[in-house]
Protein backbone atom coordinates (compact mmCIF):
# COMPACT_ATOMS: atom_id res chain seq x y z
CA UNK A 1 0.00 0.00 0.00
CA UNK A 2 1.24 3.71 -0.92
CA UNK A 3 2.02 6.13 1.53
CA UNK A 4 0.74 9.64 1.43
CA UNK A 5 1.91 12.51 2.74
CA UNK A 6 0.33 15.70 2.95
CA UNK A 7 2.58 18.69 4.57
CA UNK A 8 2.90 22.47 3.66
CA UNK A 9 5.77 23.63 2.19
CA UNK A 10 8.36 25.25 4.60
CA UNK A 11 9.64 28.87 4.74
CA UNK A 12 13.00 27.68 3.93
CA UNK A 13 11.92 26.39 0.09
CA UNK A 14 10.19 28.76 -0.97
CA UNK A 15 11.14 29.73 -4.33
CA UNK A 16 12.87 26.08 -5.29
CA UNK A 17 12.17 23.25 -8.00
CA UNK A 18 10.20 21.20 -6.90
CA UNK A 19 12.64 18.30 -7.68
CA UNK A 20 15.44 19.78 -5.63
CA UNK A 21 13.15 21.35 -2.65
CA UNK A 22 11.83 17.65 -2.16
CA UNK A 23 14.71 15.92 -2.26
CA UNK A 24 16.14 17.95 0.50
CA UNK A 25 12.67 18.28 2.54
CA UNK A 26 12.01 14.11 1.70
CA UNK A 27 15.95 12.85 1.81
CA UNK A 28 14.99 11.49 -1.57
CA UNK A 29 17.62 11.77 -4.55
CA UNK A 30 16.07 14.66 -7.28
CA UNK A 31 15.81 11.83 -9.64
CA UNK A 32 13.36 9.83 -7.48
CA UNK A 33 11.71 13.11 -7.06
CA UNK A 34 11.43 13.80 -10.59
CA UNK A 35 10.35 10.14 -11.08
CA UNK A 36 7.02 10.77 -8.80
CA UNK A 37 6.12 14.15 -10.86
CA UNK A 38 6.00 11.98 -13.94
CA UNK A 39 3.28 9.94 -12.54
CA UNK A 40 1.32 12.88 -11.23
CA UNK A 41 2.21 11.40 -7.45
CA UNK A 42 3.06 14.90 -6.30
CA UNK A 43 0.80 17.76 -6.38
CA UNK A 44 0.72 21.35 -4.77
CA UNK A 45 -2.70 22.80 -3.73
CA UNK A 46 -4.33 19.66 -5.03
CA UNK A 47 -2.85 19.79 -8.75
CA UNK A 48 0.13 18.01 -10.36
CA UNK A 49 2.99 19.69 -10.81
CA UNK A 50 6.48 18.82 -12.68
CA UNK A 51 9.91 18.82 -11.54
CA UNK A 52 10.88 22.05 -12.84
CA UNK A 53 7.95 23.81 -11.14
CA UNK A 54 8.58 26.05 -8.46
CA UNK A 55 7.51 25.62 -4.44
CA UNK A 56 5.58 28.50 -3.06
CA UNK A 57 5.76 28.40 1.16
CA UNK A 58 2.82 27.63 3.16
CA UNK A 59 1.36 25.84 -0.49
CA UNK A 60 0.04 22.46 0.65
CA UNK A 61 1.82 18.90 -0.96
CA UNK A 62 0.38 15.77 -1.46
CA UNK A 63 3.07 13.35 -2.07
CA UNK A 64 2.30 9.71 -3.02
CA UNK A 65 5.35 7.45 -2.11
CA UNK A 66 5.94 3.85 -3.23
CA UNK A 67 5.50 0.66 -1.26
CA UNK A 68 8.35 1.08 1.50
CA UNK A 69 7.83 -2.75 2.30
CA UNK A 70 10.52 -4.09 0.44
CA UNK A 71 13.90 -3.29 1.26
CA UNK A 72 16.72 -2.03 -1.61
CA UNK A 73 19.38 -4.11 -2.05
CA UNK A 74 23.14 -3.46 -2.59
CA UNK A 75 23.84 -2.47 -5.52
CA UNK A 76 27.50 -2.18 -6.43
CA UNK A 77 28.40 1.46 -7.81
CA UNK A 78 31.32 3.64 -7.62
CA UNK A 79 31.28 6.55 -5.39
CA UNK A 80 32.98 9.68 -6.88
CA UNK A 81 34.67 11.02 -3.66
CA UNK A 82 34.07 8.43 -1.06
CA UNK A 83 37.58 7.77 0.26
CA UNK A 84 39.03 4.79 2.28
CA UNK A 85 41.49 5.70 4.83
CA UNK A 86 41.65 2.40 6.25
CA UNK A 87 41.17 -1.53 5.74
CA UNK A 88 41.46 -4.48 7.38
CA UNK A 89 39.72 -7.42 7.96
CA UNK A 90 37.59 -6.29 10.49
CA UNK A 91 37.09 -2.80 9.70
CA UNK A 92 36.75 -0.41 7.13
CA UNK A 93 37.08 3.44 7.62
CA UNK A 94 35.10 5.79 4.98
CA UNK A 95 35.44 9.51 4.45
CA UNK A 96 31.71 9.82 2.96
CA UNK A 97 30.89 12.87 0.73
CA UNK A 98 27.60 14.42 1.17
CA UNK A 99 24.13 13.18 -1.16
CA UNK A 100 26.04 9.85 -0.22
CA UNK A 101 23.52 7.71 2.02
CA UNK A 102 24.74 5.33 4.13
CA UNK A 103 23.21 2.18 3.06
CA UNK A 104 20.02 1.79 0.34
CA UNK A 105 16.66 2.55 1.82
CA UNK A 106 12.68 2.91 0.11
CA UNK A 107 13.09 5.62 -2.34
CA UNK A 108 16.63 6.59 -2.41
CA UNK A 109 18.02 5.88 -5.81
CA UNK A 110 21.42 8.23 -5.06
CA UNK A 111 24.58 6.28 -4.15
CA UNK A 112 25.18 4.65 -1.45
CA UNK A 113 28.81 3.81 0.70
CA UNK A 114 28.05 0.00 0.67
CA UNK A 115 27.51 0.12 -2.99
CA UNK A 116 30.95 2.04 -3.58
CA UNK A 117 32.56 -0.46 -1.13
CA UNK A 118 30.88 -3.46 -3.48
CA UNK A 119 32.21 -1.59 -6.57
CA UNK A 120 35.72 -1.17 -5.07
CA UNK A 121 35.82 -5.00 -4.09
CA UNK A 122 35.72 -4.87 -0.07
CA UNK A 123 33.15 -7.16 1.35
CA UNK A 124 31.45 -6.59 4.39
CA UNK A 125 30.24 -8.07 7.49
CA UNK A 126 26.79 -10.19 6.58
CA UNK A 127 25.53 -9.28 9.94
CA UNK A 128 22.39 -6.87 10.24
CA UNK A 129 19.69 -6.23 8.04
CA UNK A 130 20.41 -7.27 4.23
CA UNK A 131 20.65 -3.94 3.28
CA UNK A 132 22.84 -2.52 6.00
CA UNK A 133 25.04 -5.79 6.14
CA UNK A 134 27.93 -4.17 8.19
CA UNK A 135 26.51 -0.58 9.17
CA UNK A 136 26.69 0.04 12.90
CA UNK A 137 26.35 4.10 12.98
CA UNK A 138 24.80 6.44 10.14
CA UNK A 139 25.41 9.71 8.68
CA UNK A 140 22.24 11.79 6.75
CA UNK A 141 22.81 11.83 3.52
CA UNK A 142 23.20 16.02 3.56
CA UNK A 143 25.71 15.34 6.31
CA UNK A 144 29.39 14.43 5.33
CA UNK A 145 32.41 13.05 7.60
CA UNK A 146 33.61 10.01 8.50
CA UNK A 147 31.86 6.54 9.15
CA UNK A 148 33.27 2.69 10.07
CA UNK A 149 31.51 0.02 8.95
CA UNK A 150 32.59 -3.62 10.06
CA UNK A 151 33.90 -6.42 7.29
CA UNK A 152 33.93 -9.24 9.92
CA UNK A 153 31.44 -10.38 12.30
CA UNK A 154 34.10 -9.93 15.22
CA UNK A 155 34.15 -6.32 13.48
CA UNK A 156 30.15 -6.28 13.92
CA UNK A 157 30.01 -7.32 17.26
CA UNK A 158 32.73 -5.48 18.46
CA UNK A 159 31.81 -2.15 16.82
CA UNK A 160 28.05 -2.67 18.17
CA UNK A 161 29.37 -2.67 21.51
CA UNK A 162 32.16 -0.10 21.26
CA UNK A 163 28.87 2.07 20.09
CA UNK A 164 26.65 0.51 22.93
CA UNK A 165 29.02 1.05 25.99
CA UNK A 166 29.91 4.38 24.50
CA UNK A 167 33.43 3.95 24.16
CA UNK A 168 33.35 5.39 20.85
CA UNK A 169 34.87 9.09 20.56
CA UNK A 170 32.50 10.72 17.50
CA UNK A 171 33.62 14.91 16.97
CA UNK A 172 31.55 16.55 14.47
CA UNK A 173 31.90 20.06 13.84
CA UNK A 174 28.67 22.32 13.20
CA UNK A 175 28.20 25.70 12.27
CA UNK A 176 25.40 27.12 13.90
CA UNK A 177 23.62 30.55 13.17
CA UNK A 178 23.65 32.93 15.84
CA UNK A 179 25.71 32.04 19.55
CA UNK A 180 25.06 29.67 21.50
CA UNK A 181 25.21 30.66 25.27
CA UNK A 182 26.79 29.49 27.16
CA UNK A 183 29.87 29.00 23.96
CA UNK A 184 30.48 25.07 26.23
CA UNK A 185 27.34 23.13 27.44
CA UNK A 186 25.23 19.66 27.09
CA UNK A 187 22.52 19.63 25.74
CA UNK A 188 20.44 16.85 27.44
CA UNK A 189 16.76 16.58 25.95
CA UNK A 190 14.95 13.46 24.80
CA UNK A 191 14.09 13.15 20.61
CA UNK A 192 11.44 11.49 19.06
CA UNK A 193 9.70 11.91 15.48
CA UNK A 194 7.58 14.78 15.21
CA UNK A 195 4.04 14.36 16.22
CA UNK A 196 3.06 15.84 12.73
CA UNK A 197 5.92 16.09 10.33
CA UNK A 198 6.84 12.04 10.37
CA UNK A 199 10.25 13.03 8.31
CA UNK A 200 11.60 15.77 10.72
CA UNK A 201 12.99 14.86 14.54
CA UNK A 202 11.78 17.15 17.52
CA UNK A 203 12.81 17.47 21.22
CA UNK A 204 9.71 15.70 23.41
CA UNK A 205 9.02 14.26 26.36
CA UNK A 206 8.63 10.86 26.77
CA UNK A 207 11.26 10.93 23.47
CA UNK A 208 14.67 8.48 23.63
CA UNK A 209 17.37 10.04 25.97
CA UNK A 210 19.62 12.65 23.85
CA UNK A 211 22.75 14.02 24.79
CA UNK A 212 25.01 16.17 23.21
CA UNK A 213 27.89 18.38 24.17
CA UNK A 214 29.34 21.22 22.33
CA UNK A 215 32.14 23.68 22.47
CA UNK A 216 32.20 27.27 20.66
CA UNK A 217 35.91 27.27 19.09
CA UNK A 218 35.20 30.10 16.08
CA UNK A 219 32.47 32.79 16.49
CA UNK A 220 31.62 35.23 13.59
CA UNK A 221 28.94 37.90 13.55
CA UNK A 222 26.12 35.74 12.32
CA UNK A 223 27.22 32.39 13.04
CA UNK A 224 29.59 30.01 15.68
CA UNK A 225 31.64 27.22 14.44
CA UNK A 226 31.40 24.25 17.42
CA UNK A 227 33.21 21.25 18.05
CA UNK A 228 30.35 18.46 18.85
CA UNK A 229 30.97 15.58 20.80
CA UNK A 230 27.82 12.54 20.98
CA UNK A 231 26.98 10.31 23.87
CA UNK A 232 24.15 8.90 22.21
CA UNK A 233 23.52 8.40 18.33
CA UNK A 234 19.98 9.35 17.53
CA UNK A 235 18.81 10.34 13.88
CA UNK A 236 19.16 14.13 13.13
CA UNK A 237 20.44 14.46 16.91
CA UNK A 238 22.77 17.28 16.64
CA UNK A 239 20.32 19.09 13.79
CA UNK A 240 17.08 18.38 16.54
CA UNK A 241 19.05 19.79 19.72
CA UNK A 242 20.83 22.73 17.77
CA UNK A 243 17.44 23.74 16.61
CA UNK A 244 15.81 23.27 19.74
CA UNK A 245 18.31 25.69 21.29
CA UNK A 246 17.46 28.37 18.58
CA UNK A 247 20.89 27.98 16.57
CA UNK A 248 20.15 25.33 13.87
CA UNK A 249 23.05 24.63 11.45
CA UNK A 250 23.74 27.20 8.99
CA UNK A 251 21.90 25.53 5.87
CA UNK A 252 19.62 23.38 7.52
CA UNK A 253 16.44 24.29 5.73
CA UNK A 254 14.30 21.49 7.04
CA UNK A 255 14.99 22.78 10.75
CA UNK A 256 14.24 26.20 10.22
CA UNK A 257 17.47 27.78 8.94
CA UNK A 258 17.88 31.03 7.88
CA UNK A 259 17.57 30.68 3.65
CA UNK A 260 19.19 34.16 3.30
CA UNK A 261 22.10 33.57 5.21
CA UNK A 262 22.16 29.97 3.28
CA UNK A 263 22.42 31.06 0.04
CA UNK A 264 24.91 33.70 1.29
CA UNK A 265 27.37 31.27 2.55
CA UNK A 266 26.54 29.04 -0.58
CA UNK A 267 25.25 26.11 1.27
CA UNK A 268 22.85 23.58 -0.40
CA UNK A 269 22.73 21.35 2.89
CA UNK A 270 23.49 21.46 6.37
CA UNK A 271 26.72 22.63 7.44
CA UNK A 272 27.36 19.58 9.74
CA UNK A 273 30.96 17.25 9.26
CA UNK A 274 32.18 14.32 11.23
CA UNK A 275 35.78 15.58 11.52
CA UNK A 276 37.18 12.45 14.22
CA UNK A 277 36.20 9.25 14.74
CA UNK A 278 37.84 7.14 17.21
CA UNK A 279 37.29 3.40 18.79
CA UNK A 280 39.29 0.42 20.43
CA UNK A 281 39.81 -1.66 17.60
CA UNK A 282 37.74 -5.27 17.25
CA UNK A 283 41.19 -6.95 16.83
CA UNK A 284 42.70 -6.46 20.25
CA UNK A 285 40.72 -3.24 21.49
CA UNK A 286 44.24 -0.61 20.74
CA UNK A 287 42.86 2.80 19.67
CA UNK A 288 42.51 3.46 16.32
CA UNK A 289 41.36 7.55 15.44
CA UNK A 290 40.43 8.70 11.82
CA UNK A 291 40.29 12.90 10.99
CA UNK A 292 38.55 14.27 7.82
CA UNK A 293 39.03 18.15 6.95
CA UNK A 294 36.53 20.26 5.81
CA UNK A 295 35.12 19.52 2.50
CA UNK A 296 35.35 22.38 -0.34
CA UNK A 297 31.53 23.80 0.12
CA UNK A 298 31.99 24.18 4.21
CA UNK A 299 35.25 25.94 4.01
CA UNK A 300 34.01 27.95 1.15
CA UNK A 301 30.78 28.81 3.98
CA UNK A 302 33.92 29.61 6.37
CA UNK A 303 35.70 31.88 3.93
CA UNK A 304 32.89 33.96 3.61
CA UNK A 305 32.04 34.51 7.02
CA UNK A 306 35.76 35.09 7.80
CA UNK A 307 35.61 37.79 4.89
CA UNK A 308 33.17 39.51 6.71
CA UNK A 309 34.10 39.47 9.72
């Protein structure tokens, strides 16, 4: 059975295709976007539209998704800038680029870093779901960094538990709009879906237990670069709590960033990296630690700012 969604469109799109303002609002790829115009399964104020069209805010969408019931498989495809930094038997260590999703999923056609690990020969761990053989932590697809994902079962059940016990050091580094205060804190508030927006996160009671500390290491006039440390792993967390606090990530449309400032910077997505990544290692539990700079669009963000500083 189809799903349907029905949902106004946010401040933050106004103006957009429609193919590229739903891929970011859905996590969908444009081309699976543009695929659902061609069969009239999206329409704005009750009439289909293409994927050309343009998104009006506060217009209401009717969006007719496929059968989620059967899960994507692996497909093997090379992934223009997905890098390996390390390999072993037990582990492998990606620096993922962003529109890069973690694993295939209902109606994401993009790439995927377990199809660019097929293409480039490394096999993976068979444990977990058949289309996540070998995942054991995420990154959004509009959120770029580093991720580990486990070739052995050893790997598997080690990583799970590194991840479980929280012995697993994850820095990402955020640019938020505005400054936080106070510039070092935790933010401890619990995360569920939203009551009425089943694709977008929100802080609420009775959610699962969220933590997340931060540290203010760069402010400019309209915006603080922070260093972001996780205890827990929830989807969106760090988007969810930064928003909740009033200082969403520069470029975060779908959790009510500032489009003006956006386009300013030049940011199509979230400015949101996993810079370190650091565990005991399955093998004999040593400590193994991964960095990843900033990639090209979140220093060009930086430059700006810096500019005008």
């Amino acid at each position: 059975m189809s799903e349907i969604r029905t949902l106004p469109v946010p401040d933050g799109l106004d103006g957009m295709r429609v193919d590229a303002g739903l891929a970011r609002l859905l996590g969908l790829s444009r081309t699976a976007v543009a695929g659902l115009t061609e069969v009239s399964a999206v329409l704005v104020d009750g009439h289909p539209v293409g994927k050309s069209d343009r998104l009006a805010a506060g217009a209401w969408l009717e969006i007719t998704l496929p059968d989620p019931q059967q899960p994507a498989a692996v497909t093997a495809a090379p992934v223009p800038g997905l890098r390996v930094l390390h390999d072993d038997a037990d582990v492998v260590v990606v620096d993922k680029p962003v529109g890069v999703a973690a694993h295939p999923s209902p109606g994401w056609t993009g790439p995927t870093v377990l199809g660019g690990l097929a293409a480039a020969g490394i096999q993976v761990a068979t444990s977990g779901a058949a289309e996540r053989h070998g995942v054991v932590h995420r990154l959004d697809v509009g959120t770029s960094g580093l991720m580990a994902v486990a070739k052995s079962e050893r790997g598997y059940a080690a990583l799970k538990r590194a991840f479980r016990d929280r012995t697993v050091a994850k820095h990402y580094r955020a640019l938020v709009q505005g400054h936080p205060d106070p510039s070092r804190g935790t933010i401890d508030a619990p995360i569920d879906r939203h009551p009425k927006h089943d694709w977008r996160f929100a802080v609420m009671a009775g959610g699962k237990p969220s933590v997340t500390h931060y540290q203010v290491i760069e402010a400019f006039p309209a915006a603080s670069l922070c260093d972001v440390t996780l205890e827990t792993g929830r989807t969106h967390q760090i988007r969810v709590h930064f928003a909740a606090l009033r200082h969403p990530c520069c470029g975060d449309l779908t959790y009510g960033a500032d489009p003006v400032l956006a386009q300013r910077l030049g940011l199509e997505r979230q400015w949101l990296h996993a810079a370190r990544l650091g565990f005991p290692h399955p093998a004999d539990d040593h400590w193994v630690e991964f960095t990843s700079p900033d990639p090209e669009d979140l220093r060009h963000a930086l430059d700006v700012l810096a500019a005008q500083d």
